[in-house]
PDB file of N, CA and C in Angstrom:
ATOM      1  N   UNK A   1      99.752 102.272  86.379  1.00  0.00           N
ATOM      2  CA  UNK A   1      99.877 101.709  87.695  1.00  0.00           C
ATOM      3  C   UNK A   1     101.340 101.343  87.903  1.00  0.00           C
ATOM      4  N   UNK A   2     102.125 102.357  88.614  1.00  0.00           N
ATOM      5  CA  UNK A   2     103.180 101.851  88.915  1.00  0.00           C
ATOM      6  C   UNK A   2     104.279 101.107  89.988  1.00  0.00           C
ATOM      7  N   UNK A   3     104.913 100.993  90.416  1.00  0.00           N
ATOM      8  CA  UNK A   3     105.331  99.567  91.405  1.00  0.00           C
ATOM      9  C   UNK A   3     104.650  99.961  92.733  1.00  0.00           C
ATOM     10  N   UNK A   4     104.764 101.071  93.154  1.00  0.00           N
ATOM     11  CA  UNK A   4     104.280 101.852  94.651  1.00  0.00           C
ATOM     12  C   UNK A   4     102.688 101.177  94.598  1.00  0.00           C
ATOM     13  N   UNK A   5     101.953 101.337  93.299  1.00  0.00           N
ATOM     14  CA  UNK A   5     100.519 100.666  93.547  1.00  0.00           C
ATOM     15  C   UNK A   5     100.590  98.831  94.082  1.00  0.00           C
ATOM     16  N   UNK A   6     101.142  98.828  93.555  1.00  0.00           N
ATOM     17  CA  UNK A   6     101.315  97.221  93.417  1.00  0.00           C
ATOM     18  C   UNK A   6     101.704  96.672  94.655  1.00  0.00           C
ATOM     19  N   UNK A   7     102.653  97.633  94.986  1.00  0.00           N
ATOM     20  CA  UNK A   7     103.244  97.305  96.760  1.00  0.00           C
ATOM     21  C   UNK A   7     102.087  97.445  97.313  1.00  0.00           C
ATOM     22  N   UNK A   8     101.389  98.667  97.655  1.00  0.00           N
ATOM     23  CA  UNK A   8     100.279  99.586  98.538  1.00  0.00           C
ATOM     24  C   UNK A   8      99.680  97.895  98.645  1.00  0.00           C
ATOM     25  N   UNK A   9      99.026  97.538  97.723  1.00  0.00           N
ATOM     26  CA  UNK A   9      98.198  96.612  97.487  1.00  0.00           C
ATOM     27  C   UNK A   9      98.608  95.133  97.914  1.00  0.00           C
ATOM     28  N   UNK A  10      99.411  94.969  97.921  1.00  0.00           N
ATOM     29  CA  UNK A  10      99.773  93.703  98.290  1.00  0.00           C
ATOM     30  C   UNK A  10     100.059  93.499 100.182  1.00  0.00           C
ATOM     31  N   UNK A  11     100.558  94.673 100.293  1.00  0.00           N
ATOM     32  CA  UNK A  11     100.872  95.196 102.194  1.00  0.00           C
ATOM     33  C   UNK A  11      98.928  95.089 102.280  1.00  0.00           C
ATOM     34  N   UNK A  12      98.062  95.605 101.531  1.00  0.00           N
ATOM     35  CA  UNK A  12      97.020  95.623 101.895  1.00  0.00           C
ATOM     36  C   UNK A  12      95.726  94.163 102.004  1.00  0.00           C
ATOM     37  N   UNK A  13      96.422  93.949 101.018  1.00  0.00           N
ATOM     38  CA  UNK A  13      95.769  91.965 100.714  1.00  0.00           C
ATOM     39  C   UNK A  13      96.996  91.434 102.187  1.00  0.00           C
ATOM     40  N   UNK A  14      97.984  91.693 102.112  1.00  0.00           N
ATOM     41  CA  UNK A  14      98.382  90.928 103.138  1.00  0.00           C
ATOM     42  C   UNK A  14      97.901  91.197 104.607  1.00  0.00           C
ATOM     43  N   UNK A  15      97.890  92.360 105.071  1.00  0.00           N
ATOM     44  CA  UNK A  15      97.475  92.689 106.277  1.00  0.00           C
ATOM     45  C   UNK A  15      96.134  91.896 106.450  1.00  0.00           C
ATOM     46  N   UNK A  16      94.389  92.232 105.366  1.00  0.00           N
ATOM     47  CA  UNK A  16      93.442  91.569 105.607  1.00  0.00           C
ATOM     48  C   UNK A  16      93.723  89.939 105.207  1.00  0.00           C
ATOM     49  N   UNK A  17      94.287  89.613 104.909  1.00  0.00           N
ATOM     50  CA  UNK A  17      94.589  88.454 104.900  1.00  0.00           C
ATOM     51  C   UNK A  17      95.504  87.800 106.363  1.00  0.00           C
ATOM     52  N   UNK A  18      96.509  88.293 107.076  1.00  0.00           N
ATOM     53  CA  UNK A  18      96.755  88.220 108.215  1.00  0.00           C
ATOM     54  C   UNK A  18      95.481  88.024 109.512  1.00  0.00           C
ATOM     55  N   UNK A  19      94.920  89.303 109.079  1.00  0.00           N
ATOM     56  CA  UNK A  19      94.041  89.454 110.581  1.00  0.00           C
ATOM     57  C   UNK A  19      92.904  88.316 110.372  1.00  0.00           C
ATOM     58  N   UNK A  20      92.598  88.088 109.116  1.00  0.00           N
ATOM     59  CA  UNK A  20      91.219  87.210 109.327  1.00  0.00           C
ATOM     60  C   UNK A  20      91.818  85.728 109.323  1.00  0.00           C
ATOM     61  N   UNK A  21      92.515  85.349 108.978  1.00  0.00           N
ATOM     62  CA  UNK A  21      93.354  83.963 109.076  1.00  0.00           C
ATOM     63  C   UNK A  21      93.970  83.815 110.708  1.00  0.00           C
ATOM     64  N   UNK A  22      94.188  84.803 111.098  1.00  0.00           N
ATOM     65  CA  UNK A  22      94.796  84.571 112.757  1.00  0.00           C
ATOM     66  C   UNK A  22      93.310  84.721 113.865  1.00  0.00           C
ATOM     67  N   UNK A  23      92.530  85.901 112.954  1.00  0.00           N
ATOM     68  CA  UNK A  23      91.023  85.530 114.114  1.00  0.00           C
ATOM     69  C   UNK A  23      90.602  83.998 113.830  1.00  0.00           C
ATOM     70  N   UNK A  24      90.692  83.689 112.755  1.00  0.00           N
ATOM     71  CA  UNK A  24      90.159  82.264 112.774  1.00  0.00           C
ATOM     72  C   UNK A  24      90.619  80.693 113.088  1.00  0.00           C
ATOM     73  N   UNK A  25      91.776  81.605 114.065  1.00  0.00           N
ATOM     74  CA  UNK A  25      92.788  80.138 114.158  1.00  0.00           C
ATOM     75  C   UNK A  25      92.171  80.120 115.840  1.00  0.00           C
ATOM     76  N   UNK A  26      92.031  81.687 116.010  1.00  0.00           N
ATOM     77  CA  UNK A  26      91.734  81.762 117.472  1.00  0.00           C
ATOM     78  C   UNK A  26      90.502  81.276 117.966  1.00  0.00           C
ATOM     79  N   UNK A  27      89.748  81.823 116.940  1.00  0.00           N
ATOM     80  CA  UNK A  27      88.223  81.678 117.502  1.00  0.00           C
ATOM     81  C   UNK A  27      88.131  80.214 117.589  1.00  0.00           C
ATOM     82  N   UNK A  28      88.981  79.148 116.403  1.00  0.00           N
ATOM     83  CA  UNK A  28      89.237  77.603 116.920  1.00  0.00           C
ATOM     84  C   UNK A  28      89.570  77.391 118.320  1.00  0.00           C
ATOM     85  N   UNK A  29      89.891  77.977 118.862  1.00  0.00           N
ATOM     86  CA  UNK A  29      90.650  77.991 120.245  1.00  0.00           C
ATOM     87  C   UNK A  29      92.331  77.332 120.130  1.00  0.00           C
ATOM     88  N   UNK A  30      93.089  77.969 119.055  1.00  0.00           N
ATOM     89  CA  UNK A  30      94.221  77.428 118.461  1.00  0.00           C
ATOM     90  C   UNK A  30      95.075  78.337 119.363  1.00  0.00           C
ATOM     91  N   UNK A  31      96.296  78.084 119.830  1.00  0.00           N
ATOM     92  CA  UNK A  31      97.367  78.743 120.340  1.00  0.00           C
ATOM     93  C   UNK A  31      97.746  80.031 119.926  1.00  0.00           C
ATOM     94  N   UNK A  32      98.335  81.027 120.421  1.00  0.00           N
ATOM     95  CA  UNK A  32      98.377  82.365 119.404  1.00  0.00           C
ATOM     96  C   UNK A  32      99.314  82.390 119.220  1.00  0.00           C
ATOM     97  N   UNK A  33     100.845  81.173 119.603  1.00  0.00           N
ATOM     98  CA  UNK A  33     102.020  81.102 118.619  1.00  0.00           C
ATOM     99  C   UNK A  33     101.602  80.468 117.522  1.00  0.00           C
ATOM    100  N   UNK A  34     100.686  79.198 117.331  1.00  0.00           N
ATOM    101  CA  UNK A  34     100.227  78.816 116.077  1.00  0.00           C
ATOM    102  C   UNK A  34      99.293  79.701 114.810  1.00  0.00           C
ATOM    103  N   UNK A  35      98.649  80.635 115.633  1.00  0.00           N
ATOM    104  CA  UNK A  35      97.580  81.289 115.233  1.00  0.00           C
ATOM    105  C   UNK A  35      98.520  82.094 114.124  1.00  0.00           C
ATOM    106  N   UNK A  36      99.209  82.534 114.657  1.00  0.00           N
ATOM    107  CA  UNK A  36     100.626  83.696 113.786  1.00  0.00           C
ATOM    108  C   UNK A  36     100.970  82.664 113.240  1.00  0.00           C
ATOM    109  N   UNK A  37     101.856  81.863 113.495  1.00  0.00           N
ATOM    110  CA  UNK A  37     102.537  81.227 112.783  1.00  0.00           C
ATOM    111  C   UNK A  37     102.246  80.946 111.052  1.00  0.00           C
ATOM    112  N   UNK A  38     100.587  80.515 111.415  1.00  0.00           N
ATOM    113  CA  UNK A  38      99.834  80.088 110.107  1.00  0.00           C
ATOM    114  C   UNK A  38      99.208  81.487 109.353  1.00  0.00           C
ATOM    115  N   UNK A  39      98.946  82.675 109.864  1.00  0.00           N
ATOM    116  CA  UNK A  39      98.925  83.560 109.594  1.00  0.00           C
ATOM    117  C   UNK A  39      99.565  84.143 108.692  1.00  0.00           C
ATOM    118  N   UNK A  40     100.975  84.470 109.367  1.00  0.00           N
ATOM    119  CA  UNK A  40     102.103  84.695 108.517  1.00  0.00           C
ATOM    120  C   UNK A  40     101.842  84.122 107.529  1.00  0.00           C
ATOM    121  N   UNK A  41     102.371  82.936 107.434  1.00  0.00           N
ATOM    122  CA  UNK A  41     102.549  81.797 106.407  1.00  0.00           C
ATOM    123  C   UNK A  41     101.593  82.220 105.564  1.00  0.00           C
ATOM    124  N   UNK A  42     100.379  81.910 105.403  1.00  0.00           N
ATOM    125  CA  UNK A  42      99.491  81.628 104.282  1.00  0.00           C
ATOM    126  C   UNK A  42      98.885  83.450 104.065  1.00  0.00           C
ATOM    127  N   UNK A  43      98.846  83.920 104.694  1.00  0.00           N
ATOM    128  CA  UNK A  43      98.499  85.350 104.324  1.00  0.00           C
ATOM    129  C   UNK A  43      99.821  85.944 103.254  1.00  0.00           C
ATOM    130  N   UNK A  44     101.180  85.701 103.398  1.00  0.00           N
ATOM    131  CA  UNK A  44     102.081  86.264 102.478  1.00  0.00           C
ATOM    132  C   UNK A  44     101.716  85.218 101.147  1.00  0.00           C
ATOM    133  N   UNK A  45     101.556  83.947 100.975  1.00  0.00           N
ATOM    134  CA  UNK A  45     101.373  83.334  99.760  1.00  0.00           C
ATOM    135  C   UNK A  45     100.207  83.627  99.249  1.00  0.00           C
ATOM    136  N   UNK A  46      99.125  84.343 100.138  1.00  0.00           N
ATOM    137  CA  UNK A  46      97.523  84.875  99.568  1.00  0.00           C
ATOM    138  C   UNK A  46      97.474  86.253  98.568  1.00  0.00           C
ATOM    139  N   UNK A  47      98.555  86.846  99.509  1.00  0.00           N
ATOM    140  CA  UNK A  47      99.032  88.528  98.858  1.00  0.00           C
ATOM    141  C   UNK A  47      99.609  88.440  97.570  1.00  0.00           C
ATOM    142  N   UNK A  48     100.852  87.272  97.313  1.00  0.00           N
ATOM    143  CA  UNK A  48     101.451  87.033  96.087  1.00  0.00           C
ATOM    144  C   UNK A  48     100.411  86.675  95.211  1.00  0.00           C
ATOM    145  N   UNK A  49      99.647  85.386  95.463  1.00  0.00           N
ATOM    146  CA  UNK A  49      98.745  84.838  94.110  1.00  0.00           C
ATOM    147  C   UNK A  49      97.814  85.724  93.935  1.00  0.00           C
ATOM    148  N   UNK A  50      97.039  86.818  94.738  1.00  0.00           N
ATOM    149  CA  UNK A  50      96.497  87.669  94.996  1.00  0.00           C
ATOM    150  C   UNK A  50      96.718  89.069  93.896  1.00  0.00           C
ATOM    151  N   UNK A  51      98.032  89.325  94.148  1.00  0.00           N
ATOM    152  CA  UNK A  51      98.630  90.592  93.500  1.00  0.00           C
ATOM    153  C   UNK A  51      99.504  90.126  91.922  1.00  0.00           C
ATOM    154  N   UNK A  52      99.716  88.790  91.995  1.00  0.00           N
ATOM    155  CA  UNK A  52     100.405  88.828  90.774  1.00  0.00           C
ATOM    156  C   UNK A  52      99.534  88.243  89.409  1.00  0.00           C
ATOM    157  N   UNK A  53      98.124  87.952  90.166  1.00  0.00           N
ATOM    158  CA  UNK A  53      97.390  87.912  89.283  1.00  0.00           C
ATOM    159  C   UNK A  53      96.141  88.997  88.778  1.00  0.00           C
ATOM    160  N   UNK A  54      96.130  89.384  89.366  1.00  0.00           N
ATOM    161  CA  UNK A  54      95.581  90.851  89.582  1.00  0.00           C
ATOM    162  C   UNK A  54      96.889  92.125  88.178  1.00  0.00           C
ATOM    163  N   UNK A  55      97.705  91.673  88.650  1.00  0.00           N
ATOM    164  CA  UNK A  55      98.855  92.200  87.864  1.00  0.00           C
ATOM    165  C   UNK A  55      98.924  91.705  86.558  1.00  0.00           C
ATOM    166  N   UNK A  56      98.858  90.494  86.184  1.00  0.00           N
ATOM    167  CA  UNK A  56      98.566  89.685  84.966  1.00  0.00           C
ATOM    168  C   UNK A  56      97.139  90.463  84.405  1.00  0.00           C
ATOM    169  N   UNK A  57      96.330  90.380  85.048  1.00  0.00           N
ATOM    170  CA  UNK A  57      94.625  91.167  84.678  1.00  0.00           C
ATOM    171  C   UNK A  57      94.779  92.511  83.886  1.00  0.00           C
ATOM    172  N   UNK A  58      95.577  93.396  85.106  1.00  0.00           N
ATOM    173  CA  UNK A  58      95.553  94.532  84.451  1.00  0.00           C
ATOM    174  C   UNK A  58      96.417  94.834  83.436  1.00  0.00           C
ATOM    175  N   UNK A  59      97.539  93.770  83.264  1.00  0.00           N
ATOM    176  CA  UNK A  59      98.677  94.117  81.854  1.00  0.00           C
ATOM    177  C   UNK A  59      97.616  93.734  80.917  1.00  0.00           C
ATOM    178  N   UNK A  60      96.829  93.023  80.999  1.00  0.00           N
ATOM    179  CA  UNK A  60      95.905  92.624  80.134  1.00  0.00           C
ATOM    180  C   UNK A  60      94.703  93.147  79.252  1.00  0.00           C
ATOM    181  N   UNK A  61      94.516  94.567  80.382  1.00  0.00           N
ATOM    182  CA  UNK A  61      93.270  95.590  80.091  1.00  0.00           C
ATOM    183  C   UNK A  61      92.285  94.891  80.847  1.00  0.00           C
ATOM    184  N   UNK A  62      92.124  93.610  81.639  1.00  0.00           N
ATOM    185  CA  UNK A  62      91.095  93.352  82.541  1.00  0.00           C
ATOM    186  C   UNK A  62      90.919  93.719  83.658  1.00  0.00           C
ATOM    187  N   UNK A  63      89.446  94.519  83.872  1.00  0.00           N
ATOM    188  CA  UNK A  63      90.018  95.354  84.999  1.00  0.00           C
ATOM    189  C   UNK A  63      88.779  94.690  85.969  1.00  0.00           C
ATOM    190  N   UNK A  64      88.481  94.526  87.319  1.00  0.00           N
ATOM    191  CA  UNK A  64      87.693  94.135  88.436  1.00  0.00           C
ATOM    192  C   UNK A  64      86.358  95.074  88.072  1.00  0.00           C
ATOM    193  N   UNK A  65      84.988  94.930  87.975  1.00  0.00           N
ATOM    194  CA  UNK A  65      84.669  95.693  87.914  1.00  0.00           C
ATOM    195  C   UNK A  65      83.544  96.034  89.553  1.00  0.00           C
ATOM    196  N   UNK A  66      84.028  95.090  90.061  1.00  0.00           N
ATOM    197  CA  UNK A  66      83.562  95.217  91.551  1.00  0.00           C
ATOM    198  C   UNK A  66      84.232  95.816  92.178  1.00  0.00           C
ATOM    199  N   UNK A  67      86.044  95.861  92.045  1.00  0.00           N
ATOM    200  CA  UNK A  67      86.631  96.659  92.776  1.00  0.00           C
ATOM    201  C   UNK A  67      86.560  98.290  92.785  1.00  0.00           C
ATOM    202  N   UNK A  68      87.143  98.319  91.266  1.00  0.00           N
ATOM    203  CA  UNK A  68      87.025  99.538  90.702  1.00  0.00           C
ATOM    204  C   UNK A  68      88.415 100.855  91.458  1.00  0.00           C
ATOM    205  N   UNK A  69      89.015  99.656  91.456  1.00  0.00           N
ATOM    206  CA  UNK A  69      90.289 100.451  92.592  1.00  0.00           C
ATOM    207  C   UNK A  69      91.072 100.369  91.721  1.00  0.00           C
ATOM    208  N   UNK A  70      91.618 100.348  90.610  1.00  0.00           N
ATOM    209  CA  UNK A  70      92.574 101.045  89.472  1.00  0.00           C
ATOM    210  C   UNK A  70      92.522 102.237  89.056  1.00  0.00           C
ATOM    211  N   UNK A  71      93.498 103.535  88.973  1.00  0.00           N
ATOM    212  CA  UNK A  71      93.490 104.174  87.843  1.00  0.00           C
ATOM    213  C   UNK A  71      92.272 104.182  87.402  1.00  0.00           C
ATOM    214  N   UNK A  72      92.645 103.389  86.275  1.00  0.00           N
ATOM    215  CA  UNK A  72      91.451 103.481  84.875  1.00  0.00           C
ATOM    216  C   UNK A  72      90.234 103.523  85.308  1.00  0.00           C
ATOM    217  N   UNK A  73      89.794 102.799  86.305  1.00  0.00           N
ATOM    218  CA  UNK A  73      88.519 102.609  86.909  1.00  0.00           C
ATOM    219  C   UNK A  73      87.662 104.111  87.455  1.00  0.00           C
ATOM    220  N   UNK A  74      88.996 104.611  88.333  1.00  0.00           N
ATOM    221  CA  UNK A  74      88.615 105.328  88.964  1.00  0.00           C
ATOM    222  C   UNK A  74      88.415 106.891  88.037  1.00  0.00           C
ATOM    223  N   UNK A  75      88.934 106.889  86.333  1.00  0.00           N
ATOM    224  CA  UNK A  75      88.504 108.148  85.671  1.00  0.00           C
ATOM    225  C   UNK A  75      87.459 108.172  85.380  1.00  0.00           C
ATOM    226  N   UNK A  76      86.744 106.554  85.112  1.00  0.00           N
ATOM    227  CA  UNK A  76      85.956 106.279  84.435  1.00  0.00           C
ATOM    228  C   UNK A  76      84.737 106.280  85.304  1.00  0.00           C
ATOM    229  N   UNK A  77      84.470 106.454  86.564  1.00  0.00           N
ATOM    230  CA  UNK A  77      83.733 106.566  87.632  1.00  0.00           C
ATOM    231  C   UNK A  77      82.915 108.321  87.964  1.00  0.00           C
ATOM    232  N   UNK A  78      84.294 109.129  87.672  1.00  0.00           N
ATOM    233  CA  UNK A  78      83.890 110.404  87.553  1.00  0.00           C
ATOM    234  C   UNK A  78      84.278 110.902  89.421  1.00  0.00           C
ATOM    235  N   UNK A  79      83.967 112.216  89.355  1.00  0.00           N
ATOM    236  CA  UNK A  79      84.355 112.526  91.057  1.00  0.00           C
ATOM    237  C   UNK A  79      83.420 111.914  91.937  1.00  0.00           C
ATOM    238  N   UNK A  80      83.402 112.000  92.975  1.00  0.00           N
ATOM    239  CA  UNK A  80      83.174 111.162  93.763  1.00  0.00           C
ATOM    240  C   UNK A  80      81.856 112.198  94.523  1.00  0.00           C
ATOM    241  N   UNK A  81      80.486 111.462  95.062  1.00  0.00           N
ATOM    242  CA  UNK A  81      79.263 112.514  95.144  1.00  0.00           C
ATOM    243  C   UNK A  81      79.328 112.493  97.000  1.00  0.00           C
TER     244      UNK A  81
END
């Protein structure tokens, strides 16, 4: 797994982490400069603790076995039916 995965993944924890943190500021009936604001904010610190522990896991050989979105996972799965 090399850095390009790690990025992919973190743009990807961050984005769902963006959209559902800003629907839920809204559906409060929160401002949509605040709504972003907090968005931003806590969706980039979700992606980091998110990805750098995830990163710790897999230097580790621990792999998700719900995700199954590694490499390793995915030889071990076989082609796809």
């Amino acid at each position: 797994m090399g850095t390009a995965f790690w990025i992919r993944r973190f743009f990807a924890v961050l984005a769902i982490a963006f959209a559902v943190i800003a629907a839920s500021h809204l559906v409060r009936g929160r401002g949509i400069d605040y709504a972003v604001t907090q968005a931003g904010t806590w969706s980039v610190i979700s992606a980091i603790i998110f990805t750098v522990g995830r990163y710790f896991q897999a230097r580790r050989g621990q792999h998700c076995a719900i995700c199954r979105d590694t490499p390793e996972m995915q030889e071990q799965r076989g082609p796809q039916a």
